[in-house]
Protein backbone atom coordinates (compact mmCIF):
# COMPACT_ATOMS: atom_id res chain seq x y z
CA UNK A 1 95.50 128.71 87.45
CA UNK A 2 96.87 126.04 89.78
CA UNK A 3 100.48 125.46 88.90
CA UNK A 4 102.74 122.36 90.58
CA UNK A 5 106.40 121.71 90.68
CA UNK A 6 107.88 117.93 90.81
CA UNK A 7 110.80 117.15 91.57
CA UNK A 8 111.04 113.26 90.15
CA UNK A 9 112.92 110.35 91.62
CA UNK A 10 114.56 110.31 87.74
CA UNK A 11 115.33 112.33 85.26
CA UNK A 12 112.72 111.91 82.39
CA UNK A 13 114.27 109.75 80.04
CA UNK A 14 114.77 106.88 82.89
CA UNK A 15 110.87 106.84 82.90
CA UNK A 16 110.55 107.08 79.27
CA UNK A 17 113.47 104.29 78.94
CA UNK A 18 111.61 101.89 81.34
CA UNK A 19 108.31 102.42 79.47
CA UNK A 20 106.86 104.16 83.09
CA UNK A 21 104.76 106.90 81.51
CA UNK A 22 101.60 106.83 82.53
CA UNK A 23 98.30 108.71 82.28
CA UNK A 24 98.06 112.10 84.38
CA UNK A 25 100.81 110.86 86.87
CA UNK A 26 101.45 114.18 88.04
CA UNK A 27 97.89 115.76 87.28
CA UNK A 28 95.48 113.82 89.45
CA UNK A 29 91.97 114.49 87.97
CA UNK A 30 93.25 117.45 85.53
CA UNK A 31 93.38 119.38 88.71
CA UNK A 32 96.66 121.67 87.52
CA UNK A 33 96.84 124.27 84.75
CA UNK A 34 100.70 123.80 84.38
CA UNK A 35 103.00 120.77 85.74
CA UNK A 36 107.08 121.63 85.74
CA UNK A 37 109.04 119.12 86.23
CA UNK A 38 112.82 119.87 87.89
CA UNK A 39 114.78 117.48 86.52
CA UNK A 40 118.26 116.62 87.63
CA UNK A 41 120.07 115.90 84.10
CA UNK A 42 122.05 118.00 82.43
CA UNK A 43 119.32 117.52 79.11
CA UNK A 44 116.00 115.90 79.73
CA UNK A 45 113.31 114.56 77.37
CA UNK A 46 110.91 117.34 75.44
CA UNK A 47 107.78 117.78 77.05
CA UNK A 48 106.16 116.47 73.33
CA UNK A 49 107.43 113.23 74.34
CA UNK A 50 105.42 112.67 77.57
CA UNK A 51 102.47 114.77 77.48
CA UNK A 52 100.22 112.03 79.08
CA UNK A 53 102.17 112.40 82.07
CA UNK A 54 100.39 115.81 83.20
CA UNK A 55 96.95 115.24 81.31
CA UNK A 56 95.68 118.34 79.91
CA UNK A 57 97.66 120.49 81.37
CA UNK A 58 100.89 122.67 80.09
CA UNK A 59 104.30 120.65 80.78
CA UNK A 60 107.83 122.30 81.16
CA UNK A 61 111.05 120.66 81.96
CA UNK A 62 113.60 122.34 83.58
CA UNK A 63 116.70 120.47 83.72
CA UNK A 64 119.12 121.83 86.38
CA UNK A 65 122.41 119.32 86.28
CA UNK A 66 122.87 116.34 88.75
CA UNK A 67 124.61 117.24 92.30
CA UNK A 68 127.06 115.19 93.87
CA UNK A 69 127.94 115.05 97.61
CA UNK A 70 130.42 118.27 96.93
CA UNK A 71 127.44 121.01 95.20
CA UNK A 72 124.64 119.60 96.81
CA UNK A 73 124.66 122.97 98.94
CA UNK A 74 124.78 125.00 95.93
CA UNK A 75 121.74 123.10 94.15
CA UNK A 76 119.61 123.90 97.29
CA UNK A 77 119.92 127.60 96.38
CA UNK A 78 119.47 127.14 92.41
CA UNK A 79 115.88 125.24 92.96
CA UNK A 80 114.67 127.46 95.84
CA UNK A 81 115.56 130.09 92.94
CA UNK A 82 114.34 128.59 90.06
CA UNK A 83 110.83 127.39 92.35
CA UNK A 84 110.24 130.98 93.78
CA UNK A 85 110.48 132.15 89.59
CA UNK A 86 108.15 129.04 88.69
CA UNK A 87 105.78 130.40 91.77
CA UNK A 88 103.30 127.46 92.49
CA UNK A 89 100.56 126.44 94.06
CA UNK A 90 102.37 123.55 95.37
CA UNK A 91 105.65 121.48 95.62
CA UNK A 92 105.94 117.63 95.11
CA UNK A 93 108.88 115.34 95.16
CA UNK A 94 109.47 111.54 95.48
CA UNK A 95 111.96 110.47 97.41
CA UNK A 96 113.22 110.87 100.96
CA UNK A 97 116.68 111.99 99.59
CA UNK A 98 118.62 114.36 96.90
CA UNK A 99 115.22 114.91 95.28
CA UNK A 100 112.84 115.53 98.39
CA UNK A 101 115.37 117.83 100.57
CA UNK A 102 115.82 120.26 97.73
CA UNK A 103 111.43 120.24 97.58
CA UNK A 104 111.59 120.51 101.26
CA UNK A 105 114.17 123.47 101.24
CA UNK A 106 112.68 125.31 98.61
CA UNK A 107 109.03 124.88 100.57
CA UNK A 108 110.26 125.97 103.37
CA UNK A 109 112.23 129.27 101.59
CA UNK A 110 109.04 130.07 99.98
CA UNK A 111 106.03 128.96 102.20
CA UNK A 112 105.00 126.95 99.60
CA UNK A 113 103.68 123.23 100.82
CA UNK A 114 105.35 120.32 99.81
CA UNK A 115 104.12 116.78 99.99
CA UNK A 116 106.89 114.07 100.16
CA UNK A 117 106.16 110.14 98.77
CA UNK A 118 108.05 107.76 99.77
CA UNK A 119 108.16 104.71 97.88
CA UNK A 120 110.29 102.31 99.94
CA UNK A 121 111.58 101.25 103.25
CA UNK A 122 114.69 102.20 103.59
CA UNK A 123 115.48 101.03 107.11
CA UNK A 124 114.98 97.56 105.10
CA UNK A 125 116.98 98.35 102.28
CA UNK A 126 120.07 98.95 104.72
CA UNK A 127 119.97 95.67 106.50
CA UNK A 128 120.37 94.09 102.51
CA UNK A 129 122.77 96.47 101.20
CA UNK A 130 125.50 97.84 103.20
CA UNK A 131 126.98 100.42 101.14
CA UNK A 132 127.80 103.22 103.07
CA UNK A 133 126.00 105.39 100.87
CA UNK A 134 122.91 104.41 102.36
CA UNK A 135 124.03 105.54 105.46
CA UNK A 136 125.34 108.81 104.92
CA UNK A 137 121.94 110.01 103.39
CA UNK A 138 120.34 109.42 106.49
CA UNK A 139 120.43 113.29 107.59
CA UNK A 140 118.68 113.85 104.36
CA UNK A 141 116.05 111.32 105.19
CA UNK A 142 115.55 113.09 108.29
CA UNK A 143 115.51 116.35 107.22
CA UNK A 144 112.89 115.91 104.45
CA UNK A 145 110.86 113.53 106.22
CA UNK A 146 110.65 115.76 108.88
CA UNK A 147 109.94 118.89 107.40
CA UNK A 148 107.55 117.71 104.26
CA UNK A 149 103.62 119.36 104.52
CA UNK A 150 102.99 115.86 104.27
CA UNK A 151 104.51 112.75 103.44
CA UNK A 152 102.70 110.04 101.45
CA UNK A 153 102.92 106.54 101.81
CA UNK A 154 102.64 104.28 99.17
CA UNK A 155 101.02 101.22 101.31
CA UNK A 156 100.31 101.50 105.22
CA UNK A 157 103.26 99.17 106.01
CA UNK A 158 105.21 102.73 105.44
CA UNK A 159 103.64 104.77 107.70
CA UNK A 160 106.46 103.42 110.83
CA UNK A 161 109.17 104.20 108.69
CA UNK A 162 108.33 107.69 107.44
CA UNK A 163 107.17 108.06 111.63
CA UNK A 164 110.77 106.65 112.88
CA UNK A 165 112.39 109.57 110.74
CA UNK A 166 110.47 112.41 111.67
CA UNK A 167 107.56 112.35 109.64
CA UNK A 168 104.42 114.87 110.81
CA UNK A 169 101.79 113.76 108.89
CA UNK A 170 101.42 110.79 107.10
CA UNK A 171 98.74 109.40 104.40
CA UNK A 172 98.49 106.47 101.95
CA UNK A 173 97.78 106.34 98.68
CA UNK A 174 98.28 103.51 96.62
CA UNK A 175 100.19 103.46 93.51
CA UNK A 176 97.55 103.65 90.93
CA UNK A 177 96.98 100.80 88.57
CA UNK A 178 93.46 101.07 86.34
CA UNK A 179 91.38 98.39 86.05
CA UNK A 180 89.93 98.87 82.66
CA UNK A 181 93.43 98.27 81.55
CA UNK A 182 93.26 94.67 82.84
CA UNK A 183 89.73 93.68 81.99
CA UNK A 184 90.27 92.23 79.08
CA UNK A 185 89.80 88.69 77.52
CA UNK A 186 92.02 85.94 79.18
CA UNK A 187 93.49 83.16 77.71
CA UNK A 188 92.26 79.72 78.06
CA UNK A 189 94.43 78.19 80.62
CA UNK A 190 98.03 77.21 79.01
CA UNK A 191 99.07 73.39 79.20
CA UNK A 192 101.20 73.46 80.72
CA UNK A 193 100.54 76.83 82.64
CA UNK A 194 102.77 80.16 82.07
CA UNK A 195 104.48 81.55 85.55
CA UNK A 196 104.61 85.29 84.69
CA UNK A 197 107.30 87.58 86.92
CA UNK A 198 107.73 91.34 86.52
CA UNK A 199 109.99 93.45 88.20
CA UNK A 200 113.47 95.02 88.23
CA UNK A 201 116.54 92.61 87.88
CA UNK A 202 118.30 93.93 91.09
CA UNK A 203 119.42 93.21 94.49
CA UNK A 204 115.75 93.98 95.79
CA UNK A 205 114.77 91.61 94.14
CA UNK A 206 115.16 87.77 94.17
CA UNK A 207 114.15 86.53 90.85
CA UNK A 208 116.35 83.36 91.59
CA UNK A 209 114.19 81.93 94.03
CA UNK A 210 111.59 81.67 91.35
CA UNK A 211 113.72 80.33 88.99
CA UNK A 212 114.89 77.80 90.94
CA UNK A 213 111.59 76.88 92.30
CA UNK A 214 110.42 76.08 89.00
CA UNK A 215 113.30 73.71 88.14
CA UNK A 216 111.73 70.54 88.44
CA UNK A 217 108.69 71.26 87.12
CA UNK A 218 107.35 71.05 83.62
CA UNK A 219 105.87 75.07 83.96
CA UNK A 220 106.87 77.83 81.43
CA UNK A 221 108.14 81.44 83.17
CA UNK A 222 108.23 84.56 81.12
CA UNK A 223 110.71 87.30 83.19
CA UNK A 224 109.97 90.69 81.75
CA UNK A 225 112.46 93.40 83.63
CA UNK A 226 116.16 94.62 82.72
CA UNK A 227 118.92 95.13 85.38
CA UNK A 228 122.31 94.37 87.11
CA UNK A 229 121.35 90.49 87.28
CA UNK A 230 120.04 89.81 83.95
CA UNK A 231 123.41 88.07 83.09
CA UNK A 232 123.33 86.34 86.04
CA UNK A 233 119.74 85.16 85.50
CA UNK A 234 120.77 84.05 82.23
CA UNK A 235 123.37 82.19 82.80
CA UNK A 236 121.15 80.44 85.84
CA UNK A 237 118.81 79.21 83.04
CA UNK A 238 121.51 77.53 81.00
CA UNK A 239 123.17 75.76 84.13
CA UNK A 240 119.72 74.48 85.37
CA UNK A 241 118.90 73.07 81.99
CA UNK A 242 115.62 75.57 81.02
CA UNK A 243 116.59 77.51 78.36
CA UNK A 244 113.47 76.34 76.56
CA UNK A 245 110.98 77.04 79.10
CA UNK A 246 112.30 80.40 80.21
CA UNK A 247 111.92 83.55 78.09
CA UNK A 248 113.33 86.80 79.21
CA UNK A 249 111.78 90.07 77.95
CA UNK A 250 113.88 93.19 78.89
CA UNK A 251 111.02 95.81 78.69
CA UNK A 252 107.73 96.40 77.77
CA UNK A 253 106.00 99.96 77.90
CA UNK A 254 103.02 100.58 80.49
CA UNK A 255 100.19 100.81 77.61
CA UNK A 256 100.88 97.56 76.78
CA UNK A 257 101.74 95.36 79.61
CA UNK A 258 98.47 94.11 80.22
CA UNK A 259 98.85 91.64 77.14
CA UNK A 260 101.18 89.78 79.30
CA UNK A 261 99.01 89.47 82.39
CA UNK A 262 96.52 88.41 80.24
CA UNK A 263 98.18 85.54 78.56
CA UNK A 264 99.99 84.44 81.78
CA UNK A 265 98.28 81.69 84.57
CA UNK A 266 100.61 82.78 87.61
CA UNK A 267 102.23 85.78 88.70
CA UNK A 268 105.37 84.85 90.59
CA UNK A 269 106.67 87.75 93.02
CA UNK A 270 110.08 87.43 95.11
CA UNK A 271 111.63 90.74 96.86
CA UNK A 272 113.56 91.39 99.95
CA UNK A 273 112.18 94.47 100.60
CA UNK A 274 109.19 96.60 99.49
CA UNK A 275 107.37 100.16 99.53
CA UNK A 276 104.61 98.44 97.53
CA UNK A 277 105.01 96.18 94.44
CA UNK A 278 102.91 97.64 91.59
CA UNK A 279 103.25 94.32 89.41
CA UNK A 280 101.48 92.75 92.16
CA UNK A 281 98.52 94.85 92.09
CA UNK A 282 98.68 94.79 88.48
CA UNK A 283 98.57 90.71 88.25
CA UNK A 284 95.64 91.08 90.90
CA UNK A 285 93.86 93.50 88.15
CA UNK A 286 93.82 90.92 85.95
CA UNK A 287 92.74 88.00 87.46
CA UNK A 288 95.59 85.92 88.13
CA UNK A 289 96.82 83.83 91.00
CA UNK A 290 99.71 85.62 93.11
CA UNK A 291 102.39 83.59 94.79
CA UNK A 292 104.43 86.04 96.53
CA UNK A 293 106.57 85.73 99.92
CA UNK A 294 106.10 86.94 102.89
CA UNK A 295 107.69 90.74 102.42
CA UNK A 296 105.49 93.44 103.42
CA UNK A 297 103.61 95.37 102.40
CA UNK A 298 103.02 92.61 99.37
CA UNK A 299 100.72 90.69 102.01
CA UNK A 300 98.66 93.99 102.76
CA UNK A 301 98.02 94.18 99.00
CA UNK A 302 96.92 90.92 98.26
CA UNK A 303 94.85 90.96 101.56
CA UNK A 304 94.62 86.98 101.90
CA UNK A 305 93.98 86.48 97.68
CA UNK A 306 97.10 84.86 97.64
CA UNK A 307 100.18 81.85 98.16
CA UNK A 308 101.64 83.43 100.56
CA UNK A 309 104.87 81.46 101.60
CA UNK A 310 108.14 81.38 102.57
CA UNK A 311 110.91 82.97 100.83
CA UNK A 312 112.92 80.04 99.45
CA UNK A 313 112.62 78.20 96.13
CA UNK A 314 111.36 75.05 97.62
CA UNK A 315 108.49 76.76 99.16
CA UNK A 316 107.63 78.36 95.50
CA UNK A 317 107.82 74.97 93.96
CA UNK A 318 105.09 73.62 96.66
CA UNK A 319 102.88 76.54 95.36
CA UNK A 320 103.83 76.50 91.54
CA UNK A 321 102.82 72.63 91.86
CA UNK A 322 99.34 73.11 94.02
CA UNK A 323 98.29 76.12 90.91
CA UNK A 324 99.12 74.19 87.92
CA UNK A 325 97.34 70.98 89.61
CA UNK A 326 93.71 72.75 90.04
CA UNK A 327 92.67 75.06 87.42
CA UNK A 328 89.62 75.91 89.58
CA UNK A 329 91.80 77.30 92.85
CA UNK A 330 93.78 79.59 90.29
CA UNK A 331 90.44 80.65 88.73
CA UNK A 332 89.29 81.05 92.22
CA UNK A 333 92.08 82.97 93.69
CA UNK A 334 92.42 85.10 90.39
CA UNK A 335 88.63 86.07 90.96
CA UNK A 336 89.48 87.04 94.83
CA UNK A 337 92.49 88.92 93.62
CA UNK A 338 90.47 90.76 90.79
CA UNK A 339 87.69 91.80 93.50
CA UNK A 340 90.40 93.11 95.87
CA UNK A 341 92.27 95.06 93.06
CA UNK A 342 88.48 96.79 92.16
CA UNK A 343 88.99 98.25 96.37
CA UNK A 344 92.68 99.75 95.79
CA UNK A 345 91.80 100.84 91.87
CA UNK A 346 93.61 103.77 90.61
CA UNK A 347 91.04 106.13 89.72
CA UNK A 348 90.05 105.60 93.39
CA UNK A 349 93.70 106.40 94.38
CA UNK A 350 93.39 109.46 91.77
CA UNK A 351 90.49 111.15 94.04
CA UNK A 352 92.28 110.47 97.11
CA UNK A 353 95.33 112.24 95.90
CA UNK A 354 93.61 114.98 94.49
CA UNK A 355 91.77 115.36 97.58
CA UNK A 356 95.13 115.63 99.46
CA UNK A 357 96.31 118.32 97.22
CA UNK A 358 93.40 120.57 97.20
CA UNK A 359 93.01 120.20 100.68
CA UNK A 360 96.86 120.89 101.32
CA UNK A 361 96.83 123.80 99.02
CA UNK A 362 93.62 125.82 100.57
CA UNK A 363 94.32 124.70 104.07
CA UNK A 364 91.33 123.22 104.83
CA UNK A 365 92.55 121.64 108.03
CA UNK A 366 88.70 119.89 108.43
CA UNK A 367 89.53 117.75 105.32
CA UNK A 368 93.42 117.19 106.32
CA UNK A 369 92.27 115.53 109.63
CA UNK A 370 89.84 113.50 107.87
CA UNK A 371 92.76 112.40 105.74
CA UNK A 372 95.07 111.26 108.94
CA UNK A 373 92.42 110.09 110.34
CA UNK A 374 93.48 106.14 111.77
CA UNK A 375 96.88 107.88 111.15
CA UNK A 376 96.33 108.35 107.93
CA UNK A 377 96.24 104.77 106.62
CA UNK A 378 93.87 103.63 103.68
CA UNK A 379 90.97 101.61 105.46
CA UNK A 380 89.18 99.09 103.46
């Protein structure tokens, strides 16, 4: 009876809030009996309320309270406790930080595995923000990347980082976005075209430069996201004049965000820094044109399907203008993007990780070194 413990990024209800439930995320190919989820809240969802997350198997929530800098040391000791009572198979956390050095402790307590993902550069992240947060969890980073079974990488443009702080053994495997989701009926082409964006409204993020590279041009833009600059953003619109062509949409959930691919002609991405950029791949699954700047790993997933440009509005508005002129080079580019998303598809990504876990969990050190093989990068 193969039993897992998670230790989450986020409590349960930030997932739920965000609409990020999705189908077996923590039970690749039903391949666990029970899934329990440490959660670092004080009170957490009810495991009725996310069920899909873990498939068919049995879900429990144990929420142990949130640590700050001061208990951190004691919270090491309560999860090595409460993992040696859970007594699994195997130990998984996301996150290089609070999250993945109480997995790695506890693994290393117990003997129990523990893969690590990481799900962002975070070298990159520092030279954007310089709170000095970021720097005092680098011994954390260090510690957990160092002493995680294995730590995997959401895109191969990780690998360096998780390398640079220690990391053993690294793999890749994609964040997993399903096809059949996105292979439904598009629109006929909108006159004039819809620019589509999706992502968090943050400091990552640079949803102005798309904004402001649609300004003089008679295009529509829906935003769907929530966040710290959605004020901002707003106010933006009303300054520039485009209240009517702009539509912000706070949140939609994960079963249903395929609609909006579907009735968009463009998918406009702008970041400063990336792990990987699931709307991307998403906007690839269905068939749409990508604009995106040059932030890796965003040019790894498109693999040349793409505008790739410059990250400054006027460079958007050169693309934004070249798509909405030539209906047949965003059906062309949407049909390239579609075929590339079909080589990074989740169920694919599903194997893979199951793969990793069985292999991790019996030791079969044959199949591990298959796995880092071309240090341990997907290969296409």
């Amino acid at each position: 009876m193969p039993r897992l413990v998670v230790f989450p990024a986020d409590p349960l209800y930030k997932y739920l809030d965000k609409g990020e439930i999705k189908e077996r995320y923590w039970n690749p190919c039903g391949l666990f009996d029970e899934v329990h989820i440490i959660s670092l809240a004080d009170r957490d969802v009810e495991p009725d309320q996310v069920p899909e997350l873990v498939g068919e198997a049995e879900l429990h929530i144990h929420p142990i309270g949130r640590p700050t800098a001061l208990t951190l040391a004691v919270y090491y000791r309560k999860a090595a406790k409460l993992v040696g009572a859970l007594n699994p198979d195997l130990i998984r956390a996301h996150g290089p930080w609070h999250t993945g050095s109480l997995a790695v402790y506890a693994s290393k307590k117990l003997g129990v595995p523990c893969l690590v993902s990481v799900h962002n550069d975070r070298d990159a992240q520092r030279s954007y923000d310089h709170r000095m947060l970021l720097r005092l969890v680098k011994p954390l980073e260090n510690y957990t990347l160092k002493n995680a079974s294995v730590v995997i990488c959401v895109s191969n443009y990780l690998h360096r980082y998780a390398r640079a702080h220690g990391a053993r053994r690294t793999v890749t495997v994609y964040n997993k976005v399903y096809m059949d989701q996105f292979l439904g009926e598009r629109g006929a082409d909108g006159e004039p075209p819809t620019v589509l964006s999706v992502m968090r409204l943050d400091r990552q993020k640079y949803p102005e430069c798309i904004i402001e590279g649609l300004k003089d041009l008679p295009l529509r833009l829906k935003l769907i996201g929530q966040g710290e600059l959605a004020e901002s953003l707003r106010a933006l619109v009303r300054r520039l004049g485009m209240e009517q062509r702009v539509e912000f949409v706070p949140m939609v959930p994960n079963r249903e965000i395929h609609a909006h691919y579907l009735q968009a002609d463009i998918f406009a991405m702008a970041t400063h820094y990336e792990g990987f950029c699931i709307p991307v791949l998403e906007a690839m699954a269905a068939g749409l044109p990508v604009v995106s700047c040059v932030t890796e790993p965003i040019p790894e997933l498109l693999g040349g399907t793409g505008l790739v440009v410059a990250k400054e509005p006027s460079a958007y508005a050169e693309a934004f203008a070249r798509l909405a002129a030539d209906p047949e080079l965003r059906r062309a580019l949407g049909t390239k993007a579609r075929a590339r998303a079909q080589t990074l598809a989740g169920d694919r990504m599903e194997e893979r990780e199951a793969g990793l876990y069985e292999a991790v969990m019996a030791g079969r050190e044959d199949e591990l070194e298959a796995l880092f093989s071309d240090a341990g990068r997907f290969v296409r």
